[in-house]
N, C-alpha and C. Protein backbone atom coordinates (compact mmCIF):
# COMPACT_ATOMS: atom_id res chain seq x y z
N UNK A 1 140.56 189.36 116.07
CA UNK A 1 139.97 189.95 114.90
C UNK A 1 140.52 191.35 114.64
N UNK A 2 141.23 191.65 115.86
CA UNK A 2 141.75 193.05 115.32
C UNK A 2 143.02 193.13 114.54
N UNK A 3 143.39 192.14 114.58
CA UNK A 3 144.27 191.92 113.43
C UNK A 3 144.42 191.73 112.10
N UNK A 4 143.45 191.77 111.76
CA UNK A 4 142.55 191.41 110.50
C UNK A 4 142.70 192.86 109.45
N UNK A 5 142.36 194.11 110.31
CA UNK A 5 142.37 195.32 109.44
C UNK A 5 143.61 195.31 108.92
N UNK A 6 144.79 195.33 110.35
CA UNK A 6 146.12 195.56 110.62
C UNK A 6 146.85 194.86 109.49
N UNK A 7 146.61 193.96 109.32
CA UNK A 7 147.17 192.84 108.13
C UNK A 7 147.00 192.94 106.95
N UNK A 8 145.36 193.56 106.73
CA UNK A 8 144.83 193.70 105.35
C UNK A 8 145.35 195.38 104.80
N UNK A 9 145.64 195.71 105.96
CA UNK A 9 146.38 197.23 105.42
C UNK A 9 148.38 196.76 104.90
N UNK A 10 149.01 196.13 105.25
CA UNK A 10 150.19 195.57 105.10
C UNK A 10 149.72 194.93 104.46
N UNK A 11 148.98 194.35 103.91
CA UNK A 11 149.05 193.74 102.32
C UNK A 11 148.61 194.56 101.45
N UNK A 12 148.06 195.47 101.65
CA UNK A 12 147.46 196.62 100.48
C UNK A 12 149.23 197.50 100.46
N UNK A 13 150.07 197.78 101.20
CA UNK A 13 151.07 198.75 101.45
C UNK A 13 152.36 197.85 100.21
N UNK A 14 152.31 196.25 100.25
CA UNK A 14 153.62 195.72 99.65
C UNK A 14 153.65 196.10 98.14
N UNK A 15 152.44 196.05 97.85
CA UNK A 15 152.29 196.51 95.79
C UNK A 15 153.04 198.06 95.80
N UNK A 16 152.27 198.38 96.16
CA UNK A 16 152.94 200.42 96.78
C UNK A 16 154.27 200.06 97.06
N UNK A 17 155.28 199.11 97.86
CA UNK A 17 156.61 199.31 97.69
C UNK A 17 157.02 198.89 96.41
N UNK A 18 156.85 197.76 96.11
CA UNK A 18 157.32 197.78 94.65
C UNK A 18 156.99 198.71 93.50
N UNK A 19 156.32 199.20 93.39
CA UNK A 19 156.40 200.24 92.60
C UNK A 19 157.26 200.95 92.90
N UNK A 20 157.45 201.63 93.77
CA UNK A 20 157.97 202.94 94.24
C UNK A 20 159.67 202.74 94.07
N UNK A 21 160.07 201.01 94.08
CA UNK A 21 161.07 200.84 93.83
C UNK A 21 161.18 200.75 92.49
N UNK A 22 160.61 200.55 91.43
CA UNK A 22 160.22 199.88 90.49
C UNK A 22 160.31 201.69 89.92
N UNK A 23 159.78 202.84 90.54
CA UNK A 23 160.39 203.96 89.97
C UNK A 23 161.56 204.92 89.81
N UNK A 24 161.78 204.31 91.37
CA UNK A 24 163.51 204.78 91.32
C UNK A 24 164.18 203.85 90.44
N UNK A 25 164.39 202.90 90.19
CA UNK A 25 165.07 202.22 89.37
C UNK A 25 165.15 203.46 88.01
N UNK A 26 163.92 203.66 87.57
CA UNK A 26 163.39 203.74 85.79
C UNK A 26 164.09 205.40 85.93
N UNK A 27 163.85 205.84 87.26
CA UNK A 27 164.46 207.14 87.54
C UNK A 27 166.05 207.10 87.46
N UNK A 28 166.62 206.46 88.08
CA UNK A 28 168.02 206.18 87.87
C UNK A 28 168.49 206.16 86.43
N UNK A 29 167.85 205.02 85.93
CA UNK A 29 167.99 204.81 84.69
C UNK A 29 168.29 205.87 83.61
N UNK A 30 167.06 206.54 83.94
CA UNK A 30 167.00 208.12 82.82
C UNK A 30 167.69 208.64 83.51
N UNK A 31 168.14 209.27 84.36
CA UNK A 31 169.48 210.05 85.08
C UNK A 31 170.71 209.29 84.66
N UNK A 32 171.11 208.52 84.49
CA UNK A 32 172.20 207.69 84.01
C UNK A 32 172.40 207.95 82.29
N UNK A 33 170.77 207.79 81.06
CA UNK A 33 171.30 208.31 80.04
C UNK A 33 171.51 209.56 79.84
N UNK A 34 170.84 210.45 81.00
CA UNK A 34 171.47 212.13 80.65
C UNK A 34 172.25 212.23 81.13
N UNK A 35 173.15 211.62 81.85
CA UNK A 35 174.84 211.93 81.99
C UNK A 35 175.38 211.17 80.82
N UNK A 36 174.78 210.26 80.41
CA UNK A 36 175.79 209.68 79.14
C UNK A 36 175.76 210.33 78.17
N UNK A 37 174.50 210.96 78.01
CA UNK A 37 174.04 212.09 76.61
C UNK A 37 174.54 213.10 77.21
N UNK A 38 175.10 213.90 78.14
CA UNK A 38 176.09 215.27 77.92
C UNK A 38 177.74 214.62 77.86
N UNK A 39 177.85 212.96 78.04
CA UNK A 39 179.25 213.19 78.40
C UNK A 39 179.46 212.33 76.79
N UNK A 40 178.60 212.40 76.01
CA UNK A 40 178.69 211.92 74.49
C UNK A 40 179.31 213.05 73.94
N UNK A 41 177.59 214.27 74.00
CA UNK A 41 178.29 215.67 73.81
C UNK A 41 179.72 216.08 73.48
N UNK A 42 179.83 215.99 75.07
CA UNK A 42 181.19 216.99 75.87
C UNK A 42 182.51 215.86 74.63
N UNK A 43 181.99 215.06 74.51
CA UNK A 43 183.15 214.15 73.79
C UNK A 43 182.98 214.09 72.14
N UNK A 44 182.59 214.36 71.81
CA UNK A 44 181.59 214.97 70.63
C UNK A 44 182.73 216.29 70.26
N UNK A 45 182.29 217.38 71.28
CA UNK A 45 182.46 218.58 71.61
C UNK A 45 184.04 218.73 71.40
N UNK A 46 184.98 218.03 71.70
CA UNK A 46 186.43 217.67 72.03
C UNK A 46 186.70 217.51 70.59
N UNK A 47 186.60 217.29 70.24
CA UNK A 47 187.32 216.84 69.02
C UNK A 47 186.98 217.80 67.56
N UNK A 48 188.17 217.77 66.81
CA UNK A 48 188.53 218.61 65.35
C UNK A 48 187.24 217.88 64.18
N UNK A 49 186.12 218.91 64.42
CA UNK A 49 185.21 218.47 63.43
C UNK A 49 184.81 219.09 62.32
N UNK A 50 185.84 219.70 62.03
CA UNK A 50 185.94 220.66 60.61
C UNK A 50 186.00 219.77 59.86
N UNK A 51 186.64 218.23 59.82
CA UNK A 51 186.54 217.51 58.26
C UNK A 51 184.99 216.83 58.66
N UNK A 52 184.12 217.00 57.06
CA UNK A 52 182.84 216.37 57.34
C UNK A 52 182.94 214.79 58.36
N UNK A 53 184.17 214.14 57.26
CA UNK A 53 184.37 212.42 57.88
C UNK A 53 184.29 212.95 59.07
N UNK A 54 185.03 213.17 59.68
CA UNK A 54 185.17 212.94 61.18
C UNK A 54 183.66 213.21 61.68
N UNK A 55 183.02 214.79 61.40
CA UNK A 55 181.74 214.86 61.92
C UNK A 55 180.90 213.50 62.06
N UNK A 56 180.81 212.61 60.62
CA UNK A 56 179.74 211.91 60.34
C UNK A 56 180.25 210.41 61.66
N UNK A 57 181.84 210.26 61.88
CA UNK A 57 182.00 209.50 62.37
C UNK A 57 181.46 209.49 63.77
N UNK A 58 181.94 211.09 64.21
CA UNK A 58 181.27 211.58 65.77
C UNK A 58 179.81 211.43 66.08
N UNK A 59 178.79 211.58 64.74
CA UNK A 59 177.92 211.16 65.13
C UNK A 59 177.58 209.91 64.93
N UNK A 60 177.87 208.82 64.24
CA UNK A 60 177.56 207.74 64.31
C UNK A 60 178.09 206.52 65.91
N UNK A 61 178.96 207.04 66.65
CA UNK A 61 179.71 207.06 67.57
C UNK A 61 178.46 207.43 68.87
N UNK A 62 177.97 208.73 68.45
CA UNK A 62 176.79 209.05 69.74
C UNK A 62 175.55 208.04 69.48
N UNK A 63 175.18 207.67 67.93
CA UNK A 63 173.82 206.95 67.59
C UNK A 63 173.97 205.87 68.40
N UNK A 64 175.57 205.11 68.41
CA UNK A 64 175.59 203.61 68.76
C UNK A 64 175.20 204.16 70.42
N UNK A 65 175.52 204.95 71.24
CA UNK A 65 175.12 205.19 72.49
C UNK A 65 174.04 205.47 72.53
N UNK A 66 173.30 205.86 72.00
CA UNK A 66 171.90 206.13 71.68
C UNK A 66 170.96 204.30 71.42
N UNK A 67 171.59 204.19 70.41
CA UNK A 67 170.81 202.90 70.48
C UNK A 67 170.51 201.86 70.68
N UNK A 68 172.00 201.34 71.70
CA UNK A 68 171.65 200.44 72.73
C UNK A 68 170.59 200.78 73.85
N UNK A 69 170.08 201.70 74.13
CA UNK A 69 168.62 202.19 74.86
C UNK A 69 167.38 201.78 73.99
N UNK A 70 167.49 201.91 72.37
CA UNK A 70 166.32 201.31 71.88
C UNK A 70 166.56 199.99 71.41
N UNK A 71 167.63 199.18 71.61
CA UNK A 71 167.39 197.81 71.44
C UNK A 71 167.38 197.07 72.88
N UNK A 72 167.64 197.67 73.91
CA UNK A 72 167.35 196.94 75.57
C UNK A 72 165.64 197.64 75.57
N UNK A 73 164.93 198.19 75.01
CA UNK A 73 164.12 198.68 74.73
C UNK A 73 163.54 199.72 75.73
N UNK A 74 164.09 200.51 75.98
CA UNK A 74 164.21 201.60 77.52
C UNK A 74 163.85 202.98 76.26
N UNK A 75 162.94 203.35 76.03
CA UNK A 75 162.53 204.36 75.05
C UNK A 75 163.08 205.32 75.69
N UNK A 76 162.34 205.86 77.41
CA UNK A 76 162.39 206.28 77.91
C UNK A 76 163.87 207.04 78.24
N UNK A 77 164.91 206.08 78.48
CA UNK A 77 165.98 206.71 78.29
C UNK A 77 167.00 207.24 77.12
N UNK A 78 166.37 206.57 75.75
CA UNK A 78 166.63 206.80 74.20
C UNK A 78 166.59 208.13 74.17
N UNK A 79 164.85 208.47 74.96
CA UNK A 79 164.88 210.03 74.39
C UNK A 79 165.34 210.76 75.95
N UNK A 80 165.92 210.85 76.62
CA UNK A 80 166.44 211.38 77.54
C UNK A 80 168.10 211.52 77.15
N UNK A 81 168.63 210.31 76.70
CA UNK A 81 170.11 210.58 76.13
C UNK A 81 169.84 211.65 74.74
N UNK A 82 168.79 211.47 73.89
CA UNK A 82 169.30 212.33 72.90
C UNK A 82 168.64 214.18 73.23
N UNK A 83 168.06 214.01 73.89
CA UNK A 83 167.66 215.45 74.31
C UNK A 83 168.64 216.21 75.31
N UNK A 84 168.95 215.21 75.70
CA UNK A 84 170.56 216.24 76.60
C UNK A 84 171.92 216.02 75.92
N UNK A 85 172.20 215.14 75.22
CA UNK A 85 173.24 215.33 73.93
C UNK A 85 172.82 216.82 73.30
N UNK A 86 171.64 216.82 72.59
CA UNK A 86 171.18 217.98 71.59
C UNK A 86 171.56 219.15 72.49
N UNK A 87 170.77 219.35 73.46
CA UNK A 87 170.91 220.67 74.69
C UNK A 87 172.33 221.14 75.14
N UNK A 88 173.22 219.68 75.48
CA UNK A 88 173.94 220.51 75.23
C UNK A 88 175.21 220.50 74.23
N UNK A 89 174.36 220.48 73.28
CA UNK A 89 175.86 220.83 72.16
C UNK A 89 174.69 222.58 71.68
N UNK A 90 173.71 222.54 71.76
CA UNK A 90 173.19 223.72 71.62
C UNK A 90 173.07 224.71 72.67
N UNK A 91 173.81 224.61 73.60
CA UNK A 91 173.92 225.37 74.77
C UNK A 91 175.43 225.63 74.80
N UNK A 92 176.59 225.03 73.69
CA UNK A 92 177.63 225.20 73.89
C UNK A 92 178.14 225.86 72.54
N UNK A 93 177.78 224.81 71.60
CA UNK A 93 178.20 225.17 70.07
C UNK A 93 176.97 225.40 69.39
N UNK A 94 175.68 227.03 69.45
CA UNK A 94 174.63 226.27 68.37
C UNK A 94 174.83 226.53 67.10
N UNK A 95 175.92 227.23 66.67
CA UNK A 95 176.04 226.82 65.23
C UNK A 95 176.39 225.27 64.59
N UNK A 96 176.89 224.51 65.51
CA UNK A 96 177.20 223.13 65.32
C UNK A 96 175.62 222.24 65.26
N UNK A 97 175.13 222.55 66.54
CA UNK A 97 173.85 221.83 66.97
C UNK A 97 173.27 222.62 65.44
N UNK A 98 172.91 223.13 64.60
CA UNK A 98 172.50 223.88 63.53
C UNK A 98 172.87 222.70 62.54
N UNK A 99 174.24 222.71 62.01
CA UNK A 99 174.48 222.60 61.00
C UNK A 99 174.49 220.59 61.01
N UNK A 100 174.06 219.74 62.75
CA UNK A 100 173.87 218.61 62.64
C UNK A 100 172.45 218.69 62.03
N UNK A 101 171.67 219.33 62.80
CA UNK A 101 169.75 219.67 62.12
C UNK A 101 169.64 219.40 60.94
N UNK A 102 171.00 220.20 60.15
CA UNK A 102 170.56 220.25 58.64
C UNK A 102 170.80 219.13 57.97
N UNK A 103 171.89 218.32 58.95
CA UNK A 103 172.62 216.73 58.03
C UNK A 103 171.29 215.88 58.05
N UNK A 104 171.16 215.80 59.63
CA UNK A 104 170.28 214.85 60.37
C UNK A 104 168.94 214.61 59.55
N UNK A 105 168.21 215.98 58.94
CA UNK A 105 166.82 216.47 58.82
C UNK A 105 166.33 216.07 57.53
């Protein structure tokens, strides 16, 4: 019978691992779109965007990276790629990050 607690505690502990895996995953995940959302940026960032075309193309180029996160339906990382895209093109260029606000808005 003393095995009984012992057992019923290892079955209360297996739900608790899956989760915990079940958060690193979702954690990974969002760490994975904020490297894709600065390395959109940084690529963004690279290129001659003095002609409007090109701007509108550069951003339609980051949306499609953007919105394969809201059609696998991962919100979570939707808004994690576009908040570190934004950060850093406004931590690098904010007259740029400015004058997308005004297209975008």
């Amino acid at each position: 019978m003393k095995l009984l607690p012992f057992a019923m505690g290892l079955l209360m502990l297996i739900p608790a691992c899956g989760k915990t895996e079940q958060t690193e995953e979702v954690t990974a995940e969002i760490e994975a779109a904020q490297m894709e959302g600065r390395n959109a940026a940084k690529l963004f960032l690279s290129r001659d965007i003095t002609d409007s075309l090109q701007l509108q193309r550069s951003l339609l180029e980051a949306k499609a990276k953007h919105s394969k996160y809201i059609i696998e339906k991962k919100q979570e990382c939707a808004d994690a790629f576009d908040s570190t895209f934004v950060s850093t093109l406004r931590s690098v260029r904010p007259d740029l990050a400015n004058e997308i606000s005004r297209r975008v808005m």
